[in-house]
Protein backbone atom coordinates (compact mmCIF):
# COMPACT_ATOMS: atom_id res chain seq x y z
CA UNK A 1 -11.01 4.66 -6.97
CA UNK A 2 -12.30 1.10 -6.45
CA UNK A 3 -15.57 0.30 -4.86
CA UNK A 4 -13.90 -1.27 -1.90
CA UNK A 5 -11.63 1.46 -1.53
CA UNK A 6 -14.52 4.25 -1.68
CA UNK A 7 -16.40 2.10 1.17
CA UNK A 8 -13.22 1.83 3.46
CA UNK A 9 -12.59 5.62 3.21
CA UNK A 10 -16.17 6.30 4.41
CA UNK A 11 -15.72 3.89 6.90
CA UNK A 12 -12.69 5.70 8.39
CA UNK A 13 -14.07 9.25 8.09
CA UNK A 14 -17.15 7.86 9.74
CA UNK A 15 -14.81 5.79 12.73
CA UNK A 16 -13.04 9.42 13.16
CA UNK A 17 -16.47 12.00 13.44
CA UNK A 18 -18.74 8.98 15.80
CA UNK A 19 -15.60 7.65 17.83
CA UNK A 20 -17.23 4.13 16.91
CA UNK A 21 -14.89 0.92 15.80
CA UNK A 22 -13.90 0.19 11.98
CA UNK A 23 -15.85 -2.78 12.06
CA UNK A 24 -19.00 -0.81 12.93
CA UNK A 25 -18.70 2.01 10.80
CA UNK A 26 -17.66 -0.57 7.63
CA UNK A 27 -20.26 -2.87 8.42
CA UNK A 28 -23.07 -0.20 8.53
CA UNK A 29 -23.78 -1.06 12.27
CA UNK A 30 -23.62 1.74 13.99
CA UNK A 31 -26.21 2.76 16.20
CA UNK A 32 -26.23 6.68 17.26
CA UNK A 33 -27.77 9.03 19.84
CA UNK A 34 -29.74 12.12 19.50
CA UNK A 35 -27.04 15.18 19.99
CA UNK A 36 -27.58 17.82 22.62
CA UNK A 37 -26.26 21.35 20.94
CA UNK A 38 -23.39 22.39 22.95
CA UNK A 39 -21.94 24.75 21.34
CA UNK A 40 -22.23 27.12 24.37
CA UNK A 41 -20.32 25.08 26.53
CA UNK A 42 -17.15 25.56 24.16
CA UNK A 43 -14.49 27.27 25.83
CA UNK A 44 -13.96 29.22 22.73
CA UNK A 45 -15.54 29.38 19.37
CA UNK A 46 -13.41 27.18 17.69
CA UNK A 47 -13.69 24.25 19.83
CA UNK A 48 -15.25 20.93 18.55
CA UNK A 49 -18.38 19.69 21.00
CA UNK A 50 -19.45 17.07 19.39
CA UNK A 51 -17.85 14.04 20.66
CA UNK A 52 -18.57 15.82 23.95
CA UNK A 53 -22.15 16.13 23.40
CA UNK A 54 -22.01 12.58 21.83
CA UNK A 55 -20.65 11.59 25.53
CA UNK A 56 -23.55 13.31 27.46
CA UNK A 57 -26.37 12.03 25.02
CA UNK A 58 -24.87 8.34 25.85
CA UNK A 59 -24.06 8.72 29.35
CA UNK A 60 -28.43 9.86 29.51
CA UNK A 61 -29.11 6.64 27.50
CA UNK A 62 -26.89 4.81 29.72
CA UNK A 63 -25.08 3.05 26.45
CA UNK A 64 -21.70 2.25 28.60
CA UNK A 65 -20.17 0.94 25.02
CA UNK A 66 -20.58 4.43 23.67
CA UNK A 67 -19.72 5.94 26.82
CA UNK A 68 -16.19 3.87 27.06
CA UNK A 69 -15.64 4.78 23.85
CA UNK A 70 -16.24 8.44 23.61
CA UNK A 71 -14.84 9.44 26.63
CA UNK A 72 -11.31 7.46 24.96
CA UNK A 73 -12.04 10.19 22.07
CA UNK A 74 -12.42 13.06 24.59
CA UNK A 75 -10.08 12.79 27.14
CA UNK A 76 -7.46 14.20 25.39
CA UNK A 77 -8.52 17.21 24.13
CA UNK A 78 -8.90 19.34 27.17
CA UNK A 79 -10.95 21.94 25.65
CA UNK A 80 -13.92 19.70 25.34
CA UNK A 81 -12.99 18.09 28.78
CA UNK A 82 -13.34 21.96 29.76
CA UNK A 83 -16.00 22.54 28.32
CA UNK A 84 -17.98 19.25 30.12
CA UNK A 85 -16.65 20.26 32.84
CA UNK A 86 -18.99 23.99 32.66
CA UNK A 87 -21.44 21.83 34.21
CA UNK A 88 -19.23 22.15 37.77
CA UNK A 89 -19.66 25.77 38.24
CA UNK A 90 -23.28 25.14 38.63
CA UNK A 91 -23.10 22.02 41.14
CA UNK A 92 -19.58 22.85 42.84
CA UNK A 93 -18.19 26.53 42.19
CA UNK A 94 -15.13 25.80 43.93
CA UNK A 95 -14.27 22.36 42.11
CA UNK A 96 -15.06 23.78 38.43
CA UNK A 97 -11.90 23.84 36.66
CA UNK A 98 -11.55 27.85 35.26
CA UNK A 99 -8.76 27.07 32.47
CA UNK A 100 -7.53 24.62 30.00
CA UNK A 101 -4.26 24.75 31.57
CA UNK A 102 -6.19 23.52 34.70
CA UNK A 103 -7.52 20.13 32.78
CA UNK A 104 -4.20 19.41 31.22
CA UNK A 105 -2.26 19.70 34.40
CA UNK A 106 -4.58 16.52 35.50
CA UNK A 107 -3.61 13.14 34.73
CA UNK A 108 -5.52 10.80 31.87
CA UNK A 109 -7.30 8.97 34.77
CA UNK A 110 -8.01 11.81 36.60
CA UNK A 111 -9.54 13.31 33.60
CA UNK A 112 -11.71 10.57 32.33
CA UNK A 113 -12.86 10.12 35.92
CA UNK A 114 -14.42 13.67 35.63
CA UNK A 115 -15.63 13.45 32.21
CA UNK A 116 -17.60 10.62 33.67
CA UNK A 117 -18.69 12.60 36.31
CA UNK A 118 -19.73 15.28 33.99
CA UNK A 119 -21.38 13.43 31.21
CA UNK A 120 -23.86 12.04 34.07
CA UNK A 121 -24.39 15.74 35.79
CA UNK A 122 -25.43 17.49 32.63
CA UNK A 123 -29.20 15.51 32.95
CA UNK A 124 -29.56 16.22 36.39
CA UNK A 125 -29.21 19.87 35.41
CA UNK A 126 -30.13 20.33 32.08
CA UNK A 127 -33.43 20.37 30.98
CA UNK A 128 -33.15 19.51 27.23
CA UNK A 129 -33.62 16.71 26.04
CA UNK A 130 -30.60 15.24 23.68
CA UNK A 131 -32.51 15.03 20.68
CA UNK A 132 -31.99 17.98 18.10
């Protein structure tokens, strides 16, 4: 494997885990935020957090770029969206969402509209900080 080759394959593998662009990840650019464990927000065991906790540790350092593009990696995987949206049963019980069959029944829109939501909630009732 070439040198070039070696360094695009990191790139991508990095552009897939951070949700960050090719040209970031290739050019060594990236900048990152400290990661809030939220592994007990998972619906289930097996469900990946960390773009989701990515999301909430931008949305508290108010990095829209990272927040756009997160919440584009996010959105469709309604167990994380699910699991975000845990932090509704503490604010509003009857809006919380109980089921992934609830958060796929909404519309992309509708869905990034409550990650959004949820990504800004979790530091008004959370009181970790992001950094592990």
């Amino acid at each position: 494997m070439t040198k070039d080759h070696a360094r695009k394959n990191k790139a991508k593998h990095l552009k897939a885990k951070t949700a960050a662009s090719f040209t970031s990840a290739n050019a060594g650019t990236l900048h990152r935020h400290g990661l809030l464990d939220m592994s007990a927000a998972a619906p289930s065991p097996g469900t990946d957090m960390s773009k989701a906790a990515a999301l909430v540790s931008a949305a508290w350092e108010f990095c829209e770029p990272c927040q756009r593009s997160l919440t584009e990696a996010v959105v469709d995987d309604p167990a994380a969206v699910l699991g975000l949206a845990g932090i509704l049963l503490v604010v509003a019980p009857h809006a919380a969402p109980r089921n992934v069959e609830q958060i796929a029944a909404l519309d992309r829109l509708q869905r990034t509209n409550m990650l959004r939501d949820c990504a800004s909630l979790w530091w008004d009732y959370v009181d970790n900080k992001p950094f592990a």
